[in-house]
Protein backbone atom coordinates (compact mmCIF):
# COMPACT_ATOMS: atom_id res chain seq x y z
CA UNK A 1 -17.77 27.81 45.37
CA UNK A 2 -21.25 27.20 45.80
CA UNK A 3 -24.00 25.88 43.03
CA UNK A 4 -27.62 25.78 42.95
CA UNK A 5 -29.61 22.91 44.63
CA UNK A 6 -30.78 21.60 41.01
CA UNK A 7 -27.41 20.68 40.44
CA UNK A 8 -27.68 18.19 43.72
CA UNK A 9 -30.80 17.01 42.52
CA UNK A 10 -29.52 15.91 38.95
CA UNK A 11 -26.55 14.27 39.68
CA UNK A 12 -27.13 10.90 39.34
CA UNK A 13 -30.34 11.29 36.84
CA UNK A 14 -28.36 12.01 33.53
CA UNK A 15 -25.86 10.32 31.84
CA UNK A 16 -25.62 7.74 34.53
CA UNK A 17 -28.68 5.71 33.47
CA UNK A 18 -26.94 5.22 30.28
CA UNK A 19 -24.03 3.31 31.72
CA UNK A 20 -23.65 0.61 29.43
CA UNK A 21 -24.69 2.58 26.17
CA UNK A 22 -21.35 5.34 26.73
CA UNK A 23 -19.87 2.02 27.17
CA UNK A 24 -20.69 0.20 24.29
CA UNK A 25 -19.72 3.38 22.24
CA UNK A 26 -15.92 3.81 24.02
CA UNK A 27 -15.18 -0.07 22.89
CA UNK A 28 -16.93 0.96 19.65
CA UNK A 29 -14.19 4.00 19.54
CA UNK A 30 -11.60 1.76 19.60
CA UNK A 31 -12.60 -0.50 16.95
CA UNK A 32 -14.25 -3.45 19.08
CA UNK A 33 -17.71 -4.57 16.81
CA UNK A 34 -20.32 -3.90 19.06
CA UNK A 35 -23.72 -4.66 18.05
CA UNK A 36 -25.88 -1.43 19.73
CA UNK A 37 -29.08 -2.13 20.83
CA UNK A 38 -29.70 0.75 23.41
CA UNK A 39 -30.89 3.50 21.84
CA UNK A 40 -34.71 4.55 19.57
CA UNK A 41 -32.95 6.19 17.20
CA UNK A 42 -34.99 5.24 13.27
CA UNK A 43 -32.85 3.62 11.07
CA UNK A 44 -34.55 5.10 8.19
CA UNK A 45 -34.06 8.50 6.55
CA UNK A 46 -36.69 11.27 7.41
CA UNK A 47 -38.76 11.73 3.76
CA UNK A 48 -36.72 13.84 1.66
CA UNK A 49 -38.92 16.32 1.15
CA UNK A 50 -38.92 17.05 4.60
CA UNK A 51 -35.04 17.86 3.87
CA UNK A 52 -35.96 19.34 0.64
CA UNK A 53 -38.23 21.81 2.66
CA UNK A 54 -36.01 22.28 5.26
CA UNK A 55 -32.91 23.79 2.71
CA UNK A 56 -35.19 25.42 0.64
CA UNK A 57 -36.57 27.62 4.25
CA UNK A 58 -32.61 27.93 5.28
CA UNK A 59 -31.48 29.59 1.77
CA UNK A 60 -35.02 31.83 1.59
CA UNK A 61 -34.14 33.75 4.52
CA UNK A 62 -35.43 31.24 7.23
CA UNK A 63 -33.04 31.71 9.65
CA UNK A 64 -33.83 35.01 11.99
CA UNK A 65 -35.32 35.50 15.11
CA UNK A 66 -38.65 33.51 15.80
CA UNK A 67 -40.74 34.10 18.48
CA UNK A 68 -41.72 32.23 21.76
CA UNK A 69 -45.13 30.33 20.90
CA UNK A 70 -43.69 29.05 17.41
CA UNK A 71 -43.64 30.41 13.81
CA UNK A 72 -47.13 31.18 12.08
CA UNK A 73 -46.50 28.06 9.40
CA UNK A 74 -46.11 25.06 12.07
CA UNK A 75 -48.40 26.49 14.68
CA UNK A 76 -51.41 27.02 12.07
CA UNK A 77 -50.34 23.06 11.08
CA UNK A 78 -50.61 21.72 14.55
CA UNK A 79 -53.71 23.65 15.15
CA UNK A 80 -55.28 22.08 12.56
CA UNK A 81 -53.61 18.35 13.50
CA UNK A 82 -54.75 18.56 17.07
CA UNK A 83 -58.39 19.83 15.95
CA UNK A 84 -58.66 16.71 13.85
CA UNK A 85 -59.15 15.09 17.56
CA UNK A 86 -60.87 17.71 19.00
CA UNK A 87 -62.85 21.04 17.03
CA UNK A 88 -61.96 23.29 19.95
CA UNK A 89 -58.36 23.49 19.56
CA UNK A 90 -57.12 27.12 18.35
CA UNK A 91 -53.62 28.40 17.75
CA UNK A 92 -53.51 29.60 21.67
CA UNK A 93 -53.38 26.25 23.10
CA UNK A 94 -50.16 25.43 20.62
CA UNK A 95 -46.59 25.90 22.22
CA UNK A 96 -43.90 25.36 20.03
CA UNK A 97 -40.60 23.41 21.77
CA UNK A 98 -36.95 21.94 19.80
CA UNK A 99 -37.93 18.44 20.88
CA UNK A 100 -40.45 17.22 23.35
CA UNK A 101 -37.79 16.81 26.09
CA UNK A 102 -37.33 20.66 26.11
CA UNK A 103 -41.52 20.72 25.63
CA UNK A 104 -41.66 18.76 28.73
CA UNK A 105 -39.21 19.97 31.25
CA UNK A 106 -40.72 23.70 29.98
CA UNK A 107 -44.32 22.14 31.17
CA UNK A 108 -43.10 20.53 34.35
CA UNK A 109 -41.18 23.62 35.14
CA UNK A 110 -44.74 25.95 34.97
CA UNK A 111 -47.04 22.97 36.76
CA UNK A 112 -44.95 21.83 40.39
CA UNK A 113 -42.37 22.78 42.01
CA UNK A 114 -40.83 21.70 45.71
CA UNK A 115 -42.99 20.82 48.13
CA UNK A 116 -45.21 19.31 44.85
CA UNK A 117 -45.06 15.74 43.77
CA UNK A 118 -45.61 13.87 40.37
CA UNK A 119 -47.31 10.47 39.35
CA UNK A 120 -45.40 8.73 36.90
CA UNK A 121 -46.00 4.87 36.35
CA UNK A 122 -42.92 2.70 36.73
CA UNK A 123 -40.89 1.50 33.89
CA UNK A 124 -41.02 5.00 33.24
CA UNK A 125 -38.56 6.59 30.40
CA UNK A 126 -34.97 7.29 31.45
CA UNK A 127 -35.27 11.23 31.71
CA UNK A 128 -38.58 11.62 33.33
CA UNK A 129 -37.45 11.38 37.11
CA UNK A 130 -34.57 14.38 36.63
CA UNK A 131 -37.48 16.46 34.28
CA UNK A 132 -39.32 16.44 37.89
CA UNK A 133 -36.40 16.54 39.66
CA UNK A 134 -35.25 19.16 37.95
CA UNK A 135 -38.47 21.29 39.54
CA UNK A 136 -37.76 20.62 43.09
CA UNK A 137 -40.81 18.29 43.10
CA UNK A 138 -40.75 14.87 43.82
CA UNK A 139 -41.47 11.83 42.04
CA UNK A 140 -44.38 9.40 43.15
CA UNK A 141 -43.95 6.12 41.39
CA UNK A 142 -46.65 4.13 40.57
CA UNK A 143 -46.20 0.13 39.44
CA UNK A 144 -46.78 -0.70 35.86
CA UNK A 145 -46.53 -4.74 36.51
CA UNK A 146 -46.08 -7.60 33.87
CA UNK A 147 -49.18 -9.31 34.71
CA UNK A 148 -51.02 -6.06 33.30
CA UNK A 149 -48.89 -6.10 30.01
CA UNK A 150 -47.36 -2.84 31.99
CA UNK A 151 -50.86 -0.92 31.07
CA UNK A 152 -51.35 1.77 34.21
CA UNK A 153 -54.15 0.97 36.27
CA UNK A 154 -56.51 3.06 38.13
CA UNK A 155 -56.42 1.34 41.60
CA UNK A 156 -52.52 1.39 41.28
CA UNK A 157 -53.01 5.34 40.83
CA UNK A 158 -55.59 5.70 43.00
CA UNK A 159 -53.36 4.17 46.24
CA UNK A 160 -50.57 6.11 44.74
CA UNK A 161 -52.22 9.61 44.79
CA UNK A 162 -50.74 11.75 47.81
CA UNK A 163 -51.73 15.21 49.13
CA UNK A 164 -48.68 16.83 47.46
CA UNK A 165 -49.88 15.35 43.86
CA UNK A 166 -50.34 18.12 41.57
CA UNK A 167 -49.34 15.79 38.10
CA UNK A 168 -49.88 12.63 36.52
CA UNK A 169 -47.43 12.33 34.28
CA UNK A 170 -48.21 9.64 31.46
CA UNK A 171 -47.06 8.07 28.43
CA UNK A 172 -48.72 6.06 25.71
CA UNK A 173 -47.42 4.48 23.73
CA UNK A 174 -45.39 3.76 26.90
CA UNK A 175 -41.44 4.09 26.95
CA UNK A 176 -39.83 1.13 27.39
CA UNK A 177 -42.72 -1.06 28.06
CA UNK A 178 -44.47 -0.62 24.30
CA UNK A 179 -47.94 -0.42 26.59
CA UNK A 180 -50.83 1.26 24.76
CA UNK A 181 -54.00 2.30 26.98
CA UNK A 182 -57.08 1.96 25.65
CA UNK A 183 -59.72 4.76 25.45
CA UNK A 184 -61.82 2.89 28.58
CA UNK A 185 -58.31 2.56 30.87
CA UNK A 186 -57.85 6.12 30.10
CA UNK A 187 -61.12 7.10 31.15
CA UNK A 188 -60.54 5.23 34.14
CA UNK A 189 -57.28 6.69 34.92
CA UNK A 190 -59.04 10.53 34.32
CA UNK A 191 -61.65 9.78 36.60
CA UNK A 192 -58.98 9.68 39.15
CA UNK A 193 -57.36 12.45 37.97
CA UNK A 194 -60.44 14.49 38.24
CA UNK A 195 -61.35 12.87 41.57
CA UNK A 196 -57.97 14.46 42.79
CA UNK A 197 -57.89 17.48 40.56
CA UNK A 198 -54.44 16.36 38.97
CA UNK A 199 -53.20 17.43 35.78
CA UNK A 200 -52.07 14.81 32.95
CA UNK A 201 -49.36 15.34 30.72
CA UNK A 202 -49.21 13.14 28.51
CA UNK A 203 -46.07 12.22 26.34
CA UNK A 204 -47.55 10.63 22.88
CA UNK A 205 -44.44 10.70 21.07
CA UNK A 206 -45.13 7.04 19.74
CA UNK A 207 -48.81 7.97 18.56
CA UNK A 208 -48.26 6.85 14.66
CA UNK A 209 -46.20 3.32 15.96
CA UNK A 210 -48.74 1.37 17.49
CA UNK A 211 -48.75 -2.32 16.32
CA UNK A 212 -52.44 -2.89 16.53
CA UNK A 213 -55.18 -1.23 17.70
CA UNK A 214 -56.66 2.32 17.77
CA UNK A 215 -54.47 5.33 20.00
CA UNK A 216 -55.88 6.77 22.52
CA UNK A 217 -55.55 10.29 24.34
CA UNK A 218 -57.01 12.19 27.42
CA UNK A 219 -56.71 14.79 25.36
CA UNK A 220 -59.33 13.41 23.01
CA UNK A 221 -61.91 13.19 25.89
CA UNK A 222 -64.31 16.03 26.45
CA UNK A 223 -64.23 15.84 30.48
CA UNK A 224 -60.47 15.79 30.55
CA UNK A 225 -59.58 18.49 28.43
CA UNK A 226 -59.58 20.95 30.94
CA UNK A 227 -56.35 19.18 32.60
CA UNK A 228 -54.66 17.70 29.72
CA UNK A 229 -51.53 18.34 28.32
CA UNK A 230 -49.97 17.12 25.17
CA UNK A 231 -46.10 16.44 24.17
CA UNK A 232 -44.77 15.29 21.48
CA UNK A 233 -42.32 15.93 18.10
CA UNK A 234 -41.48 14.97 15.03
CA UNK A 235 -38.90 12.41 16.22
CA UNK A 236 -40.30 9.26 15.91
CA UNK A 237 -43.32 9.54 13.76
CA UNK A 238 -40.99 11.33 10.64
CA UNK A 239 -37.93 9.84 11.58
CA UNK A 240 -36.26 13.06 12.67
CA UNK A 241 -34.85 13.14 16.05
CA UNK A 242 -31.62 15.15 15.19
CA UNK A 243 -33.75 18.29 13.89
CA UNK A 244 -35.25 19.04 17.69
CA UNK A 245 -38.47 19.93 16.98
CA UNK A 246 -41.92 19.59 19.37
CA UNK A 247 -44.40 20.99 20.93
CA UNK A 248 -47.19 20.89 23.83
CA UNK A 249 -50.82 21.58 23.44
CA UNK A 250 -53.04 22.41 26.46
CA UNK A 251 -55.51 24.40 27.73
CA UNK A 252 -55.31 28.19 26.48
CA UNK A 253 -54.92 29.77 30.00
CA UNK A 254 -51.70 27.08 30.66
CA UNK A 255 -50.25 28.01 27.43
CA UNK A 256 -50.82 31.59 28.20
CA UNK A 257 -48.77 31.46 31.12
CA UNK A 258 -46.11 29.35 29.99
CA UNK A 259 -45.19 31.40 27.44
CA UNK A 260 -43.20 33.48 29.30
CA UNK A 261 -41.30 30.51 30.56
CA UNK A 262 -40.69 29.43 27.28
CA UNK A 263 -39.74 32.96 26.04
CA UNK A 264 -36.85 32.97 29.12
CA UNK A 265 -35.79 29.65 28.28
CA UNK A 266 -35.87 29.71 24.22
CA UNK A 267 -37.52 32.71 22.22
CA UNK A 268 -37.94 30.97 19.72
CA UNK A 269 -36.78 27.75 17.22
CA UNK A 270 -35.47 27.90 13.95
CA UNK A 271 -37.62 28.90 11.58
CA UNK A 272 -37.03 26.82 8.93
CA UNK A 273 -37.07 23.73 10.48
CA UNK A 274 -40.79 25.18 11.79
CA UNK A 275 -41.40 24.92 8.09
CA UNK A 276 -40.34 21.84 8.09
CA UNK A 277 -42.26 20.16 10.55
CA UNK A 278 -45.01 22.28 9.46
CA UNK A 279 -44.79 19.81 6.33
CA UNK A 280 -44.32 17.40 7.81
CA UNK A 281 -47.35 17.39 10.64
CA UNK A 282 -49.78 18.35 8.06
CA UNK A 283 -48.14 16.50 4.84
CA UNK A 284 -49.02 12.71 4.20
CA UNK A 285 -45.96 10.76 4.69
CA UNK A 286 -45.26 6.45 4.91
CA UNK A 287 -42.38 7.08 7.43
CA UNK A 288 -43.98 5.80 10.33
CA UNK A 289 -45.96 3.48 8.54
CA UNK A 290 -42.35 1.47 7.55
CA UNK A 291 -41.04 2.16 11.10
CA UNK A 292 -44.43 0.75 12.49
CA UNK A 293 -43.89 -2.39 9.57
CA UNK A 294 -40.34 -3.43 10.00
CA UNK A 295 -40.73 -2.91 14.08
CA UNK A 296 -43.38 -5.51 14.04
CA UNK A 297 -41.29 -7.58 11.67
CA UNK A 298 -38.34 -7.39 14.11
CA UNK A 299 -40.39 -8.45 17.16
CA UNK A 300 -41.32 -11.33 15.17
CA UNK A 301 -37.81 -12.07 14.40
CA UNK A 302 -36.66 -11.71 18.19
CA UNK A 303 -39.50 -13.74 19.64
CA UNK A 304 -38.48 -16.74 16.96
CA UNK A 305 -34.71 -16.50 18.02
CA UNK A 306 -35.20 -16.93 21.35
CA UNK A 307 -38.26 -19.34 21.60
CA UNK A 308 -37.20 -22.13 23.32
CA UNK A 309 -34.34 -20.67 25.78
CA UNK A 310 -36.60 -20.59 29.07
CA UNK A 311 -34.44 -18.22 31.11
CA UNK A 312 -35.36 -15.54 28.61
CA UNK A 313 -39.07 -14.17 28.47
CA UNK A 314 -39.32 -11.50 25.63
CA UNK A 315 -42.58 -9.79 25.69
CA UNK A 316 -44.38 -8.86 22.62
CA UNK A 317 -44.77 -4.82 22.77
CA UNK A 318 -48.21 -2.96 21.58
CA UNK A 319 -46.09 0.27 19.83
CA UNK A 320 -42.96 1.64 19.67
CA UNK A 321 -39.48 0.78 18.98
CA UNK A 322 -38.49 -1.01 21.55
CA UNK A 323 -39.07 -4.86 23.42
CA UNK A 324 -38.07 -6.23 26.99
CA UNK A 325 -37.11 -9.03 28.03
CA UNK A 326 -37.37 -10.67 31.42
CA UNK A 327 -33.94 -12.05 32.44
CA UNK A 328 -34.39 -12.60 35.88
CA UNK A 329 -34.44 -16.61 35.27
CA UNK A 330 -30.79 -16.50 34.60
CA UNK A 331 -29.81 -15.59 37.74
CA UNK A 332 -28.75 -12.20 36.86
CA UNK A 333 -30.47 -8.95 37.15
CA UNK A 334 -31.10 -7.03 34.25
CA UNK A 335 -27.97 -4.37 35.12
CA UNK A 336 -25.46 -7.58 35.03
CA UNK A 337 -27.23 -8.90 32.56
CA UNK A 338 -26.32 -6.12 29.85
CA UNK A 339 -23.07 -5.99 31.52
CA UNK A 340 -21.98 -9.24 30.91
CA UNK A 341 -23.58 -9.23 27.50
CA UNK A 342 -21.58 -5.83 26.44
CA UNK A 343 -18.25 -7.74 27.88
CA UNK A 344 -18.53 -11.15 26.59
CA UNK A 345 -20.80 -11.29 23.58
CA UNK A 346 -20.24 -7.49 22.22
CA UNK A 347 -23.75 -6.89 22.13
CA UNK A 348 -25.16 -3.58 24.35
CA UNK A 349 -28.85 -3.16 25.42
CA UNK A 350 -30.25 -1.08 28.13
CA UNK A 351 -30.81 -2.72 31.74
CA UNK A 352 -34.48 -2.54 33.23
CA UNK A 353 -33.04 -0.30 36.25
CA UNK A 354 -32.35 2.45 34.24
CA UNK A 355 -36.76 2.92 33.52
CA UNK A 356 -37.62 1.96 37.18
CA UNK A 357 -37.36 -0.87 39.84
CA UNK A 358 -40.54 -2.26 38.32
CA UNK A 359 -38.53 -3.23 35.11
CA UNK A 360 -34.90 -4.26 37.54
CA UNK A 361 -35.17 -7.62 35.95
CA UNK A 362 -35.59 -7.54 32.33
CA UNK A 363 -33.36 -5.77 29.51
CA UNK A 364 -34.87 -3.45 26.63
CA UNK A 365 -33.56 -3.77 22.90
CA UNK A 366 -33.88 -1.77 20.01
CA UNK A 367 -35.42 -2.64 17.11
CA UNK A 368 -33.90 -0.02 15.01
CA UNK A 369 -31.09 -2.07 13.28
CA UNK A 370 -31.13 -4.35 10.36
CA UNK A 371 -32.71 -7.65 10.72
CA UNK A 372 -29.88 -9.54 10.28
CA UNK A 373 -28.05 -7.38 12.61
CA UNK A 374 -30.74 -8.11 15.24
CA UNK A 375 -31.18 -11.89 14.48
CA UNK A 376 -27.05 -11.91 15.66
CA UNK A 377 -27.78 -10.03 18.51
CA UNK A 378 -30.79 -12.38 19.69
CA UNK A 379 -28.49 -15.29 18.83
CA UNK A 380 -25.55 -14.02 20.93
CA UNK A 381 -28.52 -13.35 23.70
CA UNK A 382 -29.56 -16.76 23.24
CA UNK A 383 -25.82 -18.09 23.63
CA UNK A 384 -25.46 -16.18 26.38
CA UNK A 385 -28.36 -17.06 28.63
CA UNK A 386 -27.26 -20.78 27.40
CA UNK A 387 -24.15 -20.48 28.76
CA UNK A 388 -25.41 -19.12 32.32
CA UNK A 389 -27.82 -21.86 32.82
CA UNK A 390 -25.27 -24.53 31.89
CA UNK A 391 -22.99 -22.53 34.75
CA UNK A 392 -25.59 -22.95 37.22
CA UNK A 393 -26.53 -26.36 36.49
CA UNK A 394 -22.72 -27.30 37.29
CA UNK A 395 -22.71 -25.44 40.29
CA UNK A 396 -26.10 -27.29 41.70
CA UNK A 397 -24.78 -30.71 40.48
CA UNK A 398 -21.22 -29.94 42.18
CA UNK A 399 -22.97 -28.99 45.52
């Protein structure tokens, strides 16, 4: 029988990159005590009166037909979120999405297609290369290196940009890489944009989790505005990943056009959990203010644990829920590195080669578990990274 090229062009960009993770939950099937580390899923409850507003919508009647921009209640509450950052913004440049994965792969799908290619910086999150794959396009990476604290730079993208370049794809708060650009880098980065008449999307799903410091958009910058596209959900700022619900906002004429993509794909969320989020973008809630706390508290917590074991470099992330470490002083690369870990000490993080070959020799942990949870986890880390230098030392002194 024969299938359609996308399915060629997927098959090793899904569940593959999460190797160790469907690994660490088949041992967890069978009773082994892992200790999982590779997932940003909150470990909080969304508010309950999020939940609250989401039952009362269900038993009112809230579950019919919607339609393919998004329900009156949560596009009127975006529109009025997203004109907080800039007075222009009506209800026609809101598109409403379950999730920003579906919001992104919707906007890909209307930008590029094959023969197109899109700038992403490398770590890049795990889903990004099959969302452009997925198009026919292809992916241009661009290097997001260490020495830079993994913040894109506009030479990097500037020797990156090819004829074929349609996209910039960006994301800050950055995914895995906790990098948060700076209103002046971002300006930077546009001005190449502009220079090559590129279009940013930009994925701020981590907007309300920055550690310090002010965010920053293209979106917010009058001269970009024309080019930029927003994604992002209710995931991780209210703690709600499992209810699927995001959006993009653009320019009217893009949204205009993708509608009827997003009509083929979707007519239409559920309507109560519009309400919801509707609540919950224009309601004044602490939930990302206690993510934000407790993640800042847990980098702390990692960073003590493993000061003083040399082969391990943890660097201190600007937002989000995650932190990487640099293993590639053990002697391992980050993909037997989380191996090894998952085998011998029970704990499971992500390897660095599932976001890119810029991040092949570090690891990424979540900080979404308890903090005594974590402190065993950076302990068994600690052992573990012990116990390979001791093995090499051994080695060089039997040779």
């Amino acid at each position: 029988m024969r299938y359609a090229s996308i399915t060629d062009r997927l098959a090793h960009l899904g569940s593959g990159k999460w190797t160790v993770h469907l690994k660490a939950r088949e041992m967890m099937a069978k009773g082994v005590p892992v200790i999982e580390l590779t997932i940003g899923e909150p470990d909080i409850m969304p508010d309950t009166a999020l939940m609250d507003e989401a039952d009362r919508a269900m038993r009112a009647g809230r579950i019919r037909y919607s339609n393919g921009r998004g329900e009156p209640s949560v596009v009127a509450a975006l529109t009025e979120k997203y004109r907080q950052r800039r007075a222009d913004v009506t209800e026609r440049n809101i598109l409403c999405f379950p999730g920003t994965q579906t919001a992104l792969f919707a906007v890909m799908l209307g930008l590029v297609e094959g023969g197109d290619a899109v700038l992403v910086g490398d770590p890049l999150y795990a889903t990004y290369e099959g969302v452009i794959a997925a198009t026919g396009a292809k992916m241009v990476p661009v290097p997001l290196r260490p020495e830079n604290r993994f913040h894109l730079q506009a030479q990097d993208l500037e020797e990156a940009v090819t004829p074929e370049c349609r996209v910039l794809l960006l994301n800050t708060p950055h995914n895995p890489t906790g990098a948060t650009l700076s209103r002046e880098e971002i300006a930077a980065i546009g001005e190449v944009c502009r220079r090559h008449d590129l279009w940013i999307v930009c994925d701020e799903v981590y907007e309300k989790i920055i550690f310090d410091g002010a965010f920053a958009s293209p979106f917010d910058l009058a001269e970009l505005a024309d080019r930029t596209i927003v994604v992002s959900s209710i995931s991780k700022s209210h703690a709600a990943p499992g209810f699927r619900s995001g959006w993009a906002v653009g320019p009217e004429e893009f949204c205009d056009r993708l509608l009827a993509v997003s009509e083929t794909m979707l007519f239409g969320g559920q309507p109560f959990i519009a309400d919801m989020t509707a609540k919950a973008v224009s309601g004044d809630f602490d939930t990302a203010e206690r993510m934000r706390a407790s993640y800042i508290r847990r980098t702390n917590l990692i960073l003590d644990h493993l000061a003083g074991h040399g082969a391990l470099k943890p660097m201190r992330p600007e937002a989000g829920m995650f932190l990487l470490i640099d293993v590639s002083a053990t002697g391992l690369d980050g993909e037997a590195f989380a191996a090894r870990l998952l085998e011998e000490k029970q704990v499971a993080v992500m390897p660095g080669a599932s976001f890119g070959v810029q991040a092949a020799g570090f690891i990424r942990l979540s900080l979404t578990v308890a903090d005594e949870v974590l402190s065993e986890a950076a302990d068994r880390i600690a052992v573990f990274a012990d116990g390979l230098e001791a093995a090499e030392g051994k080695q060089q002194w039997a040779s």
